[in-house]
Protein backbone atom coordinates (compact mmCIF):
# COMPACT_ATOMS: atom_id res chain seq x y z
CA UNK A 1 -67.90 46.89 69.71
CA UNK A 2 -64.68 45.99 67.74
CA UNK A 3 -63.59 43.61 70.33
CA UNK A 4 -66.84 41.59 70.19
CA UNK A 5 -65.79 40.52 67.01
CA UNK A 6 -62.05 39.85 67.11
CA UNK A 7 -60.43 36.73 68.84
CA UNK A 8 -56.98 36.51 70.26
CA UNK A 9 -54.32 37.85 67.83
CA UNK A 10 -56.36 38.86 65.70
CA UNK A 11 -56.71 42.33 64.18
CA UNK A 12 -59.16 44.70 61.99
CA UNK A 13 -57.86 46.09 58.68
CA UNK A 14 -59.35 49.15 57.03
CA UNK A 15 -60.37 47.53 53.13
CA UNK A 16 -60.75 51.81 52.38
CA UNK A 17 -63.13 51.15 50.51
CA UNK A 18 -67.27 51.74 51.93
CA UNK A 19 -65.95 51.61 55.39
CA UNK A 20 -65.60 47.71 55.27
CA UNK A 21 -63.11 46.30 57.23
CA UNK A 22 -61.31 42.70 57.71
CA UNK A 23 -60.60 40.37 60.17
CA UNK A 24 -57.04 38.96 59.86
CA UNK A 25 -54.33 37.18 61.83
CA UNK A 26 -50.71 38.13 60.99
CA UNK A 27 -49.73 34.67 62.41
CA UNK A 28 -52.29 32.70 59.66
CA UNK A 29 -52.20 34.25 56.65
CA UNK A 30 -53.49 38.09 55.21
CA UNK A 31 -54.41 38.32 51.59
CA UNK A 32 -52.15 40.48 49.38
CA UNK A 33 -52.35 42.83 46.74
CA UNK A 34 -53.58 39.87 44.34
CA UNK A 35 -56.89 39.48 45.81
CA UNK A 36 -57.62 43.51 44.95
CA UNK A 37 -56.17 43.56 41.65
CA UNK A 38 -58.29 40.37 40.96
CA UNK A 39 -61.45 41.82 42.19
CA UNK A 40 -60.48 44.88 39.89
CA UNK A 41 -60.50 42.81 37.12
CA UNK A 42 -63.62 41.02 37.36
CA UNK A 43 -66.52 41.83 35.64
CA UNK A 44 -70.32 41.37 37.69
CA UNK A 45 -73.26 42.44 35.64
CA UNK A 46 -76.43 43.74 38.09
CA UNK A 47 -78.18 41.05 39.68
CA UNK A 48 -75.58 37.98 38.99
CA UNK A 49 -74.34 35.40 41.55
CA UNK A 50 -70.44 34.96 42.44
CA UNK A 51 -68.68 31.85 44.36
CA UNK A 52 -64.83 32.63 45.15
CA UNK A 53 -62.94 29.02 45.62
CA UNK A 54 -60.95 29.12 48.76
CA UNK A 55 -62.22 32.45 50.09
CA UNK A 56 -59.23 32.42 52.98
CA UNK A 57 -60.83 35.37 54.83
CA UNK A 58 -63.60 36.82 52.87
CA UNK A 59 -61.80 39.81 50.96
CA UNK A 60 -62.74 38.88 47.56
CA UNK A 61 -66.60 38.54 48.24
CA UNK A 62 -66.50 41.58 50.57
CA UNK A 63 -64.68 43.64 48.05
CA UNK A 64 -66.55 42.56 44.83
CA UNK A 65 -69.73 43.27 47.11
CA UNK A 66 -68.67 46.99 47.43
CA UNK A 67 -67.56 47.38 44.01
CA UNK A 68 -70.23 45.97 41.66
CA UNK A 69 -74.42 45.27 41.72
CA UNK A 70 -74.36 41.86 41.83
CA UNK A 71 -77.07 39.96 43.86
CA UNK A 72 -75.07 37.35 45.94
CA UNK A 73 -71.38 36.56 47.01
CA UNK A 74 -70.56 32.98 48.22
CA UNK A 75 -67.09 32.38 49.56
CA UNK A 76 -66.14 28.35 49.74
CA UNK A 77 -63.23 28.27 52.12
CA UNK A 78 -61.59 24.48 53.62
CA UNK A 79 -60.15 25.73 56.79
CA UNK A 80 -62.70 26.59 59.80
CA UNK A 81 -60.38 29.14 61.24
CA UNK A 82 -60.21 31.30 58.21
CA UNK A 83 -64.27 30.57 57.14
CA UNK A 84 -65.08 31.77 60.62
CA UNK A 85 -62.76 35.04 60.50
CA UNK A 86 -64.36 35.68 57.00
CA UNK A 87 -68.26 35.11 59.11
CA UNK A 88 -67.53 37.17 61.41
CA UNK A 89 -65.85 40.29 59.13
CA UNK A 90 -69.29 40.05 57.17
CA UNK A 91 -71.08 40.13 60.59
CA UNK A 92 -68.77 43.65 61.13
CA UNK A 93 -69.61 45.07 57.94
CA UNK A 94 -73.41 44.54 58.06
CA UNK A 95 -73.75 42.83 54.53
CA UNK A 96 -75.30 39.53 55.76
CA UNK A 97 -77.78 39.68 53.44
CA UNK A 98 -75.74 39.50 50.61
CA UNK A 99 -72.64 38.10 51.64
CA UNK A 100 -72.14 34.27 53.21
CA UNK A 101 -69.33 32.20 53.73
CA UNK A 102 -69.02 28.10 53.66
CA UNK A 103 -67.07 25.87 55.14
CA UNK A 104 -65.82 23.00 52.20
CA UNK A 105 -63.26 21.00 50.32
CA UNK A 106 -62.94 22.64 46.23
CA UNK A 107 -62.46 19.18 45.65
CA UNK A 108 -66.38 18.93 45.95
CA UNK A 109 -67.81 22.09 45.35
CA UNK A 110 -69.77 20.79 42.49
CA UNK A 111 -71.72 18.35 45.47
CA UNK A 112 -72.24 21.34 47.54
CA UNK A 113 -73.65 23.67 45.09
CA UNK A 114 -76.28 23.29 42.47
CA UNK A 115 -74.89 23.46 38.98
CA UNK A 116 -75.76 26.88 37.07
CA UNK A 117 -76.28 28.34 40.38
CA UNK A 118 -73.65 30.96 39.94
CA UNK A 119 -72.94 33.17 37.02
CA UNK A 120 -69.42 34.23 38.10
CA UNK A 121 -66.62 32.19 39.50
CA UNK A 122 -63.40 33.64 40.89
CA UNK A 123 -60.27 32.09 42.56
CA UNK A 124 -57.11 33.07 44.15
CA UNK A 125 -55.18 29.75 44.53
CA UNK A 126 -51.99 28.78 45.94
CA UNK A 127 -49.51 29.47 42.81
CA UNK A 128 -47.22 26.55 43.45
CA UNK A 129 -47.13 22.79 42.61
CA UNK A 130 -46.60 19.97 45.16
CA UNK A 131 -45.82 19.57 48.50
CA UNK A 132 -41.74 18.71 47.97
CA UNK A 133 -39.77 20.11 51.10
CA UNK A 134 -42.85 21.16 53.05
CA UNK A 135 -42.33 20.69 56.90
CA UNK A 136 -45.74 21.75 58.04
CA UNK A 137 -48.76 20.94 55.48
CA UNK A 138 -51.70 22.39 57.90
CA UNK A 139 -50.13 25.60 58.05
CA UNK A 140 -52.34 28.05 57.00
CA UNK A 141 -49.09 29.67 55.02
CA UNK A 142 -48.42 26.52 53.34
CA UNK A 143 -51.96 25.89 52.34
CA UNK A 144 -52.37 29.45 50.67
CA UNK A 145 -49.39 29.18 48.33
CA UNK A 146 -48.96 25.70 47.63
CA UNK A 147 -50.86 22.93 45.81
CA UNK A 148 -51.84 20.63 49.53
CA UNK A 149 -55.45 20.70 49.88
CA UNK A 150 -56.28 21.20 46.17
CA UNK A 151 -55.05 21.82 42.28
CA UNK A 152 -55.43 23.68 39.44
CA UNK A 153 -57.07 21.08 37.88
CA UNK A 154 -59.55 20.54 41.08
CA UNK A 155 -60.20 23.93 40.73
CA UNK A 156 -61.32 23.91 36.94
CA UNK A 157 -62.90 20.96 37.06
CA UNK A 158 -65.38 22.06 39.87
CA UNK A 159 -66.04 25.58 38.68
CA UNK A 160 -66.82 23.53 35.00
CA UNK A 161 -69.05 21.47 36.48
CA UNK A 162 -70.56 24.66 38.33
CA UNK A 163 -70.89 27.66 35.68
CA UNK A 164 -74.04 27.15 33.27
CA UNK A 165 -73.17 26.34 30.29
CA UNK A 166 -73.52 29.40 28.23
CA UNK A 167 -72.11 32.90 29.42
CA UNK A 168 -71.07 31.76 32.58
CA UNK A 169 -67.79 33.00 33.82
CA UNK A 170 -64.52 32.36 35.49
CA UNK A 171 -62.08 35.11 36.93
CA UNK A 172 -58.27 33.63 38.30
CA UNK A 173 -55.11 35.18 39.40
CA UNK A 174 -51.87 33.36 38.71
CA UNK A 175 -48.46 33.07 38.18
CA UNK A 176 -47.23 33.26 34.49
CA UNK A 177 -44.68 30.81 34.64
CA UNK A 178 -48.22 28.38 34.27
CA UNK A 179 -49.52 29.92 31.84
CA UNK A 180 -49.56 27.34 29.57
CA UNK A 181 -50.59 25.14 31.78
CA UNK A 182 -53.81 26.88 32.88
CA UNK A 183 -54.45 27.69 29.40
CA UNK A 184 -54.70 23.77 28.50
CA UNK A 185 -56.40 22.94 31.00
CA UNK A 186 -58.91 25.43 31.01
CA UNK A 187 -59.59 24.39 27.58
CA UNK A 188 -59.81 20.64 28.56
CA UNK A 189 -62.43 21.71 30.35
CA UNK A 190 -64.66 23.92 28.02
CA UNK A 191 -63.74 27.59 29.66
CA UNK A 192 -62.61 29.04 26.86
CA UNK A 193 -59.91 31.96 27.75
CA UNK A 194 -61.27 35.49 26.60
CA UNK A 195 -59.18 38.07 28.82
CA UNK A 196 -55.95 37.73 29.74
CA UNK A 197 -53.76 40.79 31.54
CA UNK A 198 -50.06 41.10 32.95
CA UNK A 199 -49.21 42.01 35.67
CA UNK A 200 -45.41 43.99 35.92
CA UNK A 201 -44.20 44.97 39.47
CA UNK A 202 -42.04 47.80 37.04
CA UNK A 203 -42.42 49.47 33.52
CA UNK A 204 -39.26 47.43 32.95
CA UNK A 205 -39.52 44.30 34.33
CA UNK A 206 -41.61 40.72 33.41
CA UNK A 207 -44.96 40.41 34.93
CA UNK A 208 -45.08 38.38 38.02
CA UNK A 209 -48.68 37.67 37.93
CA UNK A 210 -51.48 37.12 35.28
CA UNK A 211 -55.09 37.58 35.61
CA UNK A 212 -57.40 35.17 33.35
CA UNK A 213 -61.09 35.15 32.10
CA UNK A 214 -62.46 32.31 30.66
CA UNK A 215 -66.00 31.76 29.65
CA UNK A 216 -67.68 28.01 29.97
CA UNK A 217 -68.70 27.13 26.29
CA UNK A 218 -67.20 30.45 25.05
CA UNK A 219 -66.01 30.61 21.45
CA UNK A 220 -62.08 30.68 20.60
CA UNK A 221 -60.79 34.16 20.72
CA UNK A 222 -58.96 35.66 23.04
CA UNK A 223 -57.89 39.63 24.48
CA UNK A 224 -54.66 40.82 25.74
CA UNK A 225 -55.24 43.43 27.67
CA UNK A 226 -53.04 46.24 28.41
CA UNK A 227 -50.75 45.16 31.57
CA UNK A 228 -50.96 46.44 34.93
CA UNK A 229 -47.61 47.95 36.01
CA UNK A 230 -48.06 48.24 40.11
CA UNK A 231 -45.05 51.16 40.65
């Protein structure tokens, strides 16, 4: 049965969580620890819709499906390679019905889908700016961590355009070195930061990422939360 779904290289990882598994290849790119402590930190009331920008392989729609009652999971994702991986590990796992993947640019997400038509928007994005000293700028490696195919700013421009304009909700893992920078910008475009939570790879050391929720057309205040420290 497994083999059915697995191509070449490829290879099924346990998610331990409701039996789901993934499809990855070690050679592309496999998500890390990030993905689950972002889909930790997201909130999904019963019944609400969620789009993930730049899905890779599906693991934040297949692990927000497991973990909360929301009605729908949407993952946008560029490259065919990874969107069809992410198909196929929803085909494994039997949640069809609520689970679906598309292939598209986050450059024009707000053309593919209907604005309002998701409550919840959460992202993953590469962490780094620019293409300087890049050799290869279709490998899937490349396109995870660094700024090629889109931007921060492509990124909150689309989901603004996206979330309804009144409760709706966006959910991002980053690197705290742009804090300020995604802070701005979010701003700029009327998702107003509301949660915002450290992550420290030690008691004793500065966090190396940051998870943000922002709310479209939210008022100003803000929550720190208490930080995550991973060992």
């Amino acid at each position: 049965m497994t083999d059915a779904y697995l191509k070449p290289g490829e290879r099924l990882d346990d998610l331990q969580l409701s039996g789901y598994m993934i499809i990855q290849d070690p050679e592309r790119f496999c998500f890390g620890v990030d993905a689950v402590l972002l889909t930790d930190f997201v909130k999904v009331k019963p019944g609400e819709r969620v789009l993930d920008l730049g899905t890779g392989t599906g693991v934040i729609p297949i692990l927000l499906e497991a973990k909360t009652k929301g009605a729908h999971f949407t993952g946008l994702e560029i490259q065919e390679e990874s969107a069809d991986m992410a198909r196929r590990s929803v085909l494994y796992n039997g949640i069809s019905e609520k689970v679906d993947i598309v292939t598209g640019d986050i450059k024009e997400a707000a053309e593919i889908f209907k604005t309002a038509s998701f409550d919840v928007i959460t992202t993953n994005p590469p962490y780094m700016r620019g293409q300087h000293g890049l050799e290869n700028l279709s490998d899937a490696r490349t396109i995870a961590r660094h700024e090629v195919l889109c931007t921060l700013e492509d990124i909150l421009r689309e989901s603004a355009r996206i979330l309804p304009e009144s409760k709706g909700r966006f959910y991002m893992i980053h690197k705290p070195f742009r804090l300020v920078e995604i802070l701005n910008m979010m701003c700029q475009y009327k998702i107003e930061p509301k949660r915002i939570q450290f992550v420290h790879p030690y008691v004793d050391k500065e966090p190396t990422m940051v998870l943000i929720e922002g709310m479209k057309g939210g008022k100003s205040r803000v929550t720190i939360e208490p930080p995550v420290v991973m060992y």
